[in-house]
Protein backbone atom coordinates (compact mmCIF):
# COMPACT_ATOMS: atom_id res chain seq x y z
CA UNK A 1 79.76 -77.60 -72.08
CA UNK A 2 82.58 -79.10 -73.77
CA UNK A 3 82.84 -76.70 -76.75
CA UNK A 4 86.39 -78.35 -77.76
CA UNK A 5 85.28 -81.80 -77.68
CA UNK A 6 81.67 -81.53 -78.96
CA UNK A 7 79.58 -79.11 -80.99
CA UNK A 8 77.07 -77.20 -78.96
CA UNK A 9 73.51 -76.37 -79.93
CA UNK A 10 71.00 -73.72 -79.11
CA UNK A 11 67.72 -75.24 -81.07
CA UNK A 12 64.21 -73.84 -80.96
CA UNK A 13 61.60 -76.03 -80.92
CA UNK A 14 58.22 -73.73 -82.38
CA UNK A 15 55.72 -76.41 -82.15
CA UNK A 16 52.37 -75.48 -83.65
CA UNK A 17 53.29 -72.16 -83.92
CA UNK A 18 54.01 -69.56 -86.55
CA UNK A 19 52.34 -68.55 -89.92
CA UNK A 20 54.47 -68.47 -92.62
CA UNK A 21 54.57 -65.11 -92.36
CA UNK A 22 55.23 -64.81 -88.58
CA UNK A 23 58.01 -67.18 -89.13
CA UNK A 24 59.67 -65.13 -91.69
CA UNK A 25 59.27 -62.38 -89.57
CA UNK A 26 60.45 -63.99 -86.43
CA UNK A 27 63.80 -65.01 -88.32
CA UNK A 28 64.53 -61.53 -89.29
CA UNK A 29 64.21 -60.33 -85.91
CA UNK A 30 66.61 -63.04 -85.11
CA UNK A 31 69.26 -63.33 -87.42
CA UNK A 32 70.96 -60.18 -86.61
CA UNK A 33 70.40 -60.84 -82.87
CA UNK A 34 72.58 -64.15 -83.15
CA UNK A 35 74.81 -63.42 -86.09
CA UNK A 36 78.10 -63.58 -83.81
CA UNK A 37 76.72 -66.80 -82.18
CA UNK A 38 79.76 -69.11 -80.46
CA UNK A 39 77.30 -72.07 -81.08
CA UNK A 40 75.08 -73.77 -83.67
CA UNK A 41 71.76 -72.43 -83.88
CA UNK A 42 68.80 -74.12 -85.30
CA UNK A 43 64.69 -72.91 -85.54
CA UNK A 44 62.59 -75.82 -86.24
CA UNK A 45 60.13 -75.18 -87.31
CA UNK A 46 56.62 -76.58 -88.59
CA UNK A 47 56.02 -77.82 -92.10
CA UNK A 48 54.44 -75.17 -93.84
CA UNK A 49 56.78 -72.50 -92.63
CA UNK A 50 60.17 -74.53 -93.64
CA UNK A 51 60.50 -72.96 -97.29
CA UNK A 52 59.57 -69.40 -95.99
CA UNK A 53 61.83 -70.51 -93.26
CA UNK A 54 65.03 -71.81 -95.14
CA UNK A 55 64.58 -68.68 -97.50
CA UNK A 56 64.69 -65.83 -94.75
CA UNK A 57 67.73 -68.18 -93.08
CA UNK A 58 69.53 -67.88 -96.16
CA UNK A 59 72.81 -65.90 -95.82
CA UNK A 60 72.99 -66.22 -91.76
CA UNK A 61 74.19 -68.99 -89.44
CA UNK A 62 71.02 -70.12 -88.74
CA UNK A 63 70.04 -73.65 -89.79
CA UNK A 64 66.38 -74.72 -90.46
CA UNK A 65 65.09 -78.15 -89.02
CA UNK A 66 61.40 -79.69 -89.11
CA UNK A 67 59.66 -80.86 -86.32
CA UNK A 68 59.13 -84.80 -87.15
CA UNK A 69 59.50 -86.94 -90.00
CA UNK A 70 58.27 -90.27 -91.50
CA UNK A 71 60.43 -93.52 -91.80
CA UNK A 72 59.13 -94.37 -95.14
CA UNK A 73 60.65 -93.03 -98.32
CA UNK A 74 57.21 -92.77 -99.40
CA UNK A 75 54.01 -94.13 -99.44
CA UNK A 76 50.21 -94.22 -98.33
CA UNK A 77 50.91 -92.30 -94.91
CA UNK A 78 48.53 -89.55 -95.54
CA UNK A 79 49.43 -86.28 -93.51
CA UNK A 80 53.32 -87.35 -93.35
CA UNK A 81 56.29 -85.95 -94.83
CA UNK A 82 59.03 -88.15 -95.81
CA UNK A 83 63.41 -87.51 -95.29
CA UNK A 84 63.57 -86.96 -98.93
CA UNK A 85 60.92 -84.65 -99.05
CA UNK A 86 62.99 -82.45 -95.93
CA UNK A 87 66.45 -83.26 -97.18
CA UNK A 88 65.31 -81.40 -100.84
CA UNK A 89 64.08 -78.06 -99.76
CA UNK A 90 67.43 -77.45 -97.57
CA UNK A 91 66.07 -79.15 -93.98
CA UNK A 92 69.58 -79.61 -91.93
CA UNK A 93 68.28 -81.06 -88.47
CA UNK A 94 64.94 -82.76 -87.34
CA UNK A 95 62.84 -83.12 -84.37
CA UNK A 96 62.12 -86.78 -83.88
CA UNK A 97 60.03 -88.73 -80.50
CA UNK A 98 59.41 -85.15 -78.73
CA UNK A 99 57.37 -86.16 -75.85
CA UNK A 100 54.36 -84.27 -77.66
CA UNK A 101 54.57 -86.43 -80.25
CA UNK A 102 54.85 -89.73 -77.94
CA UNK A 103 51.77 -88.57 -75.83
CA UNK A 104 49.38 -87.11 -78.25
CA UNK A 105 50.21 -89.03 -81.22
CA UNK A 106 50.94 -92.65 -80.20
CA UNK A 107 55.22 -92.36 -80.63
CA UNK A 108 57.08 -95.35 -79.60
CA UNK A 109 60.64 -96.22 -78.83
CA UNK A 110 60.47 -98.19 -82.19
CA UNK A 111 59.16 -95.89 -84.22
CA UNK A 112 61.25 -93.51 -82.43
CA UNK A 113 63.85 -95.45 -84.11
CA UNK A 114 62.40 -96.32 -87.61
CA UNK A 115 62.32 -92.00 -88.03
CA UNK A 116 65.75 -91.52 -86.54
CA UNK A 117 67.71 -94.07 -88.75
CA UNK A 118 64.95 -92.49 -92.19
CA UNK A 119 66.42 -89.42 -90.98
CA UNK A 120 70.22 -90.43 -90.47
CA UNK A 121 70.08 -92.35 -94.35
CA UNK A 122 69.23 -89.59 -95.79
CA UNK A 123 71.98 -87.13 -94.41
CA UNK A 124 69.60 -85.18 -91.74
CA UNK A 125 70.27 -85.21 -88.11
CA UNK A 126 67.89 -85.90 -85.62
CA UNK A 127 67.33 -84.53 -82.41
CA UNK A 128 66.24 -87.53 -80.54
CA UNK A 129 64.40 -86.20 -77.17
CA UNK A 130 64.17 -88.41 -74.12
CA UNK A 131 62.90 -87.97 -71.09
CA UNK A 132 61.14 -89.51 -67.81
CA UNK A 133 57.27 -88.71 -66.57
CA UNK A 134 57.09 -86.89 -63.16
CA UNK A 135 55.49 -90.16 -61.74
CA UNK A 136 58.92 -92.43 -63.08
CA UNK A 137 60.94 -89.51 -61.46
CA UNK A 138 59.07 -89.79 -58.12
CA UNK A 139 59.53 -93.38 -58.61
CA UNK A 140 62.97 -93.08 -58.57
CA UNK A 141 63.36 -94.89 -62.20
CA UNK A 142 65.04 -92.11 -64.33
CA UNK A 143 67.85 -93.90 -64.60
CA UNK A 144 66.21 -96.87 -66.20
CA UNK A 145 63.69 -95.18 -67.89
CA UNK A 146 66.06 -92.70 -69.72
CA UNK A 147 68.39 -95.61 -70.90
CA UNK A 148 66.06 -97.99 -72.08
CA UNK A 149 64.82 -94.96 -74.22
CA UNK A 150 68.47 -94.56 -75.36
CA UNK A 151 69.63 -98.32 -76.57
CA UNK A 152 65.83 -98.73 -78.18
CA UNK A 153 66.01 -95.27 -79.99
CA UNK A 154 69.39 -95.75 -81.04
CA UNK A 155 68.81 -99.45 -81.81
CA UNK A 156 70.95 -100.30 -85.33
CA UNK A 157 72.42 -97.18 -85.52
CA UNK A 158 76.51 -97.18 -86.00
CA UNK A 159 79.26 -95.37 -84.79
CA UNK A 160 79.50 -93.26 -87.52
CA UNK A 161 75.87 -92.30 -87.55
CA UNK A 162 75.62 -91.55 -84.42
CA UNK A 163 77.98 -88.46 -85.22
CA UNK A 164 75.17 -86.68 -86.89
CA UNK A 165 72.93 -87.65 -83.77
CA UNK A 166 71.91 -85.01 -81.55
CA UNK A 167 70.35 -86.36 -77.83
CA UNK A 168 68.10 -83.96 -76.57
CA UNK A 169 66.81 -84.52 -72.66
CA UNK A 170 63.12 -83.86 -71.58
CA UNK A 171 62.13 -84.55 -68.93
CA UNK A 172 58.17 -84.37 -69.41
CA UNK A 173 57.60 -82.74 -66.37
CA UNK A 174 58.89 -80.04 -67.40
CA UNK A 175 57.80 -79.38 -70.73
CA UNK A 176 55.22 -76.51 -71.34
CA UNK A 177 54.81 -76.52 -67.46
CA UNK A 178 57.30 -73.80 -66.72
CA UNK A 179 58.72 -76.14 -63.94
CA UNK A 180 62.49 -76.68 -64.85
CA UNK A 181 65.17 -79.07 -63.89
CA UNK A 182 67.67 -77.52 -61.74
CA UNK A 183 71.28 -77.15 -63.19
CA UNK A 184 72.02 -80.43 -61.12
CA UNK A 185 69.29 -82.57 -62.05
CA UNK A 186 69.76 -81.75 -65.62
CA UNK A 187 73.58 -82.63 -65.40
CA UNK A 188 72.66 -85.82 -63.44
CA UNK A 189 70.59 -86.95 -66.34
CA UNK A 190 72.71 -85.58 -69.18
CA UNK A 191 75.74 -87.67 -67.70
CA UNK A 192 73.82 -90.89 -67.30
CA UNK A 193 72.96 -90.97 -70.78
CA UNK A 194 77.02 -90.18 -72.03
CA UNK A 195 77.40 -92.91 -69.94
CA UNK A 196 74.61 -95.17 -71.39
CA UNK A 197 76.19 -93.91 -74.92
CA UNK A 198 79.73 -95.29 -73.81
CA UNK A 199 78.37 -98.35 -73.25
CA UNK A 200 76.96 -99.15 -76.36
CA UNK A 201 79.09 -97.58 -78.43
CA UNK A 202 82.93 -96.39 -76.46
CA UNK A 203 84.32 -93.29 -74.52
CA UNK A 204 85.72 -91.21 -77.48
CA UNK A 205 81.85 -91.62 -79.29
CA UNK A 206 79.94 -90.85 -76.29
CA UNK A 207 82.25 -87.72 -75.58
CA UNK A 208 81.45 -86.40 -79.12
CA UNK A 209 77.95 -86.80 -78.70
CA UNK A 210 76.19 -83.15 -78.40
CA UNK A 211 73.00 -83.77 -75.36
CA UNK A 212 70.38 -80.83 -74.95
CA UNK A 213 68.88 -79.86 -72.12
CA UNK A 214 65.16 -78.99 -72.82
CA UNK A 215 62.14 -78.41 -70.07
CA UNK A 216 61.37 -74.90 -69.61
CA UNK A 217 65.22 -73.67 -70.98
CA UNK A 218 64.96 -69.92 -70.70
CA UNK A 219 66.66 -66.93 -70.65
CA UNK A 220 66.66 -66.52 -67.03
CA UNK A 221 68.46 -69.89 -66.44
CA UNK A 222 69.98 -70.81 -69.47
CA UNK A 223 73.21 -69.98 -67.98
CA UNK A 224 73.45 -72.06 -65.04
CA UNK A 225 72.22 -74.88 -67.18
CA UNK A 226 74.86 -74.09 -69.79
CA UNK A 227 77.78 -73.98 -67.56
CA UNK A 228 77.13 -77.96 -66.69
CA UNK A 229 80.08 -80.25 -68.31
CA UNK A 230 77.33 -82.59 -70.14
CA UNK A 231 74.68 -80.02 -70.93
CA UNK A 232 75.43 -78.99 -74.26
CA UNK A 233 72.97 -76.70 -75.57
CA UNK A 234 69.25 -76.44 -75.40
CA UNK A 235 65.91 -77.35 -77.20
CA UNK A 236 63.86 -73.95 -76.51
CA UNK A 237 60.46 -74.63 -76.58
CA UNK A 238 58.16 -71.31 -75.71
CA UNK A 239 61.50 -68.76 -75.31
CA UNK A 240 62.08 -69.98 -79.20
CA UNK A 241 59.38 -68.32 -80.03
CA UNK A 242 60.42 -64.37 -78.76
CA UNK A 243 63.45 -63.56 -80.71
CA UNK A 244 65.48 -61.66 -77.51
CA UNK A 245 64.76 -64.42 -75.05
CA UNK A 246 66.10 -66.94 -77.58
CA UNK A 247 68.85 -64.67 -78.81
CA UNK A 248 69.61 -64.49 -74.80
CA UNK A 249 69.66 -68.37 -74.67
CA UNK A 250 72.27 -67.87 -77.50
CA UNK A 251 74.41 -65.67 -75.87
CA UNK A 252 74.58 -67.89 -72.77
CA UNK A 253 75.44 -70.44 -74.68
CA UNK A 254 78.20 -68.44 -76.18
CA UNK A 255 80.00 -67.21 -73.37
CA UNK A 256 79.81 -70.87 -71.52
């Protein structure tokens, strides 16, 4: 990580997960466990659980994000929740094209996009997750695959916006599979797209961008992950969910 250069960001990812009042009870376990955190931490956190959420996070340095969003301010989009409708109950960061959400719920690159640059007008910040499929990687097409992802999700959006953007790496393989990336893949792949990012935009925007490493993050080898120049934090799927595993991740993320 590049702590002087970039902001980095230890952000659970609960999924369907979590009453409302498991998720208030998860925080408090939490909060006091990261409370001294040397990096931005974030639960995100499903819809019915954000007000419970954003309540119990009150008073601690952690910051409440949702899980998706819609593009459309509002609207006949039954079962969607709009920017506004986040941005008004205290929602800081949000989720957006998780690979979840692109293979159960028919996600595209351009809707992808339509959410991201919702989110970005009305002063959220995504987390924009990318990522190959195992068969892409044993095709040898990361590379491609990961930066057509990039210039399509990003499509439209400007310099300045894309200081509230957050990149967050996936590679699908690894998701909810408990394989992982090793430290050098996940650097590889993290370093392609800063240099994907200076190529649309320049250098100085791509070195300010804050990338994620998520796929099986835990608190076994969120160090070794964490000490890579272009891994920047983490998008904790299942350790999210156990407050001294993801208080762990935290702590790695602190001392690198």
């Amino acid at each position: 990580m590049k702590k002087d250069v970039r902001k980095a960001i230890i952000a659970g990812n609960w999924k369907m997960n979590k009453t409302p009042s498991e998720a208030k009870a998860l925080l408090a376990e939490i909060a006091p466990l990261v409370k001294d955190a040397g990096c931005e931490v974030v639960a995100c956190v499903p819809y019915v659980d954000l007000a419970v959420a954003i309540e119990a996070a009150e008073g601690t340095n952690i910051k409440i994000g949702a899980e998706n969003c819609h593009w459309a301010e509002s609207g006949a989009f039954t079962g969607e929740i709009s920017t506004g409708m986040l941005k008004e109950i205290g929602v800081e960061y949000v989720v957006i094209g998780h690979s979840e959400r692109r293979q159960y719920f028919g996600e595209t690159d351009e809707t992808v996009n339509k959410r991201t640059k919702a989110a970005l007008a009305a002063g959220l910040k995504p987390i924009v997750c990318v990522g190959e499929l195992l068969w892409e990687r044993e095709c040898n097409i990361t590379e491609e695959v990961v930066a057509r992802q990039i210039k399509l999700d990003l499509w439209d959006v400007t310099e300045e916006e894309l200081k509230n953007v957050v990149i967050a790496y996936e590679p699908v393989w690894a998701i909810g599979t408990g394989k992982t990336a090793t430290a050098e893949q996940a650097e590889e792949v993290c370093a392609l797209i800063r240099a994907c990012l200076a190529k649309l935009y320049n250098e100085a925007a791509a070195e300010a961008v804050t990338i994620q490493y998520g796929g099986s993050m835990n608190d076994k080898n969120a160090d070794e992950l964490l000490q890579k120049t272009n891994v920047d934090g983490g998008l904790i799927g299942g350790a999210s969910l156990v407050a001294e595993k993801f208080a762990a991740i935290v702590a790695a993320a602190t001392r690198n």
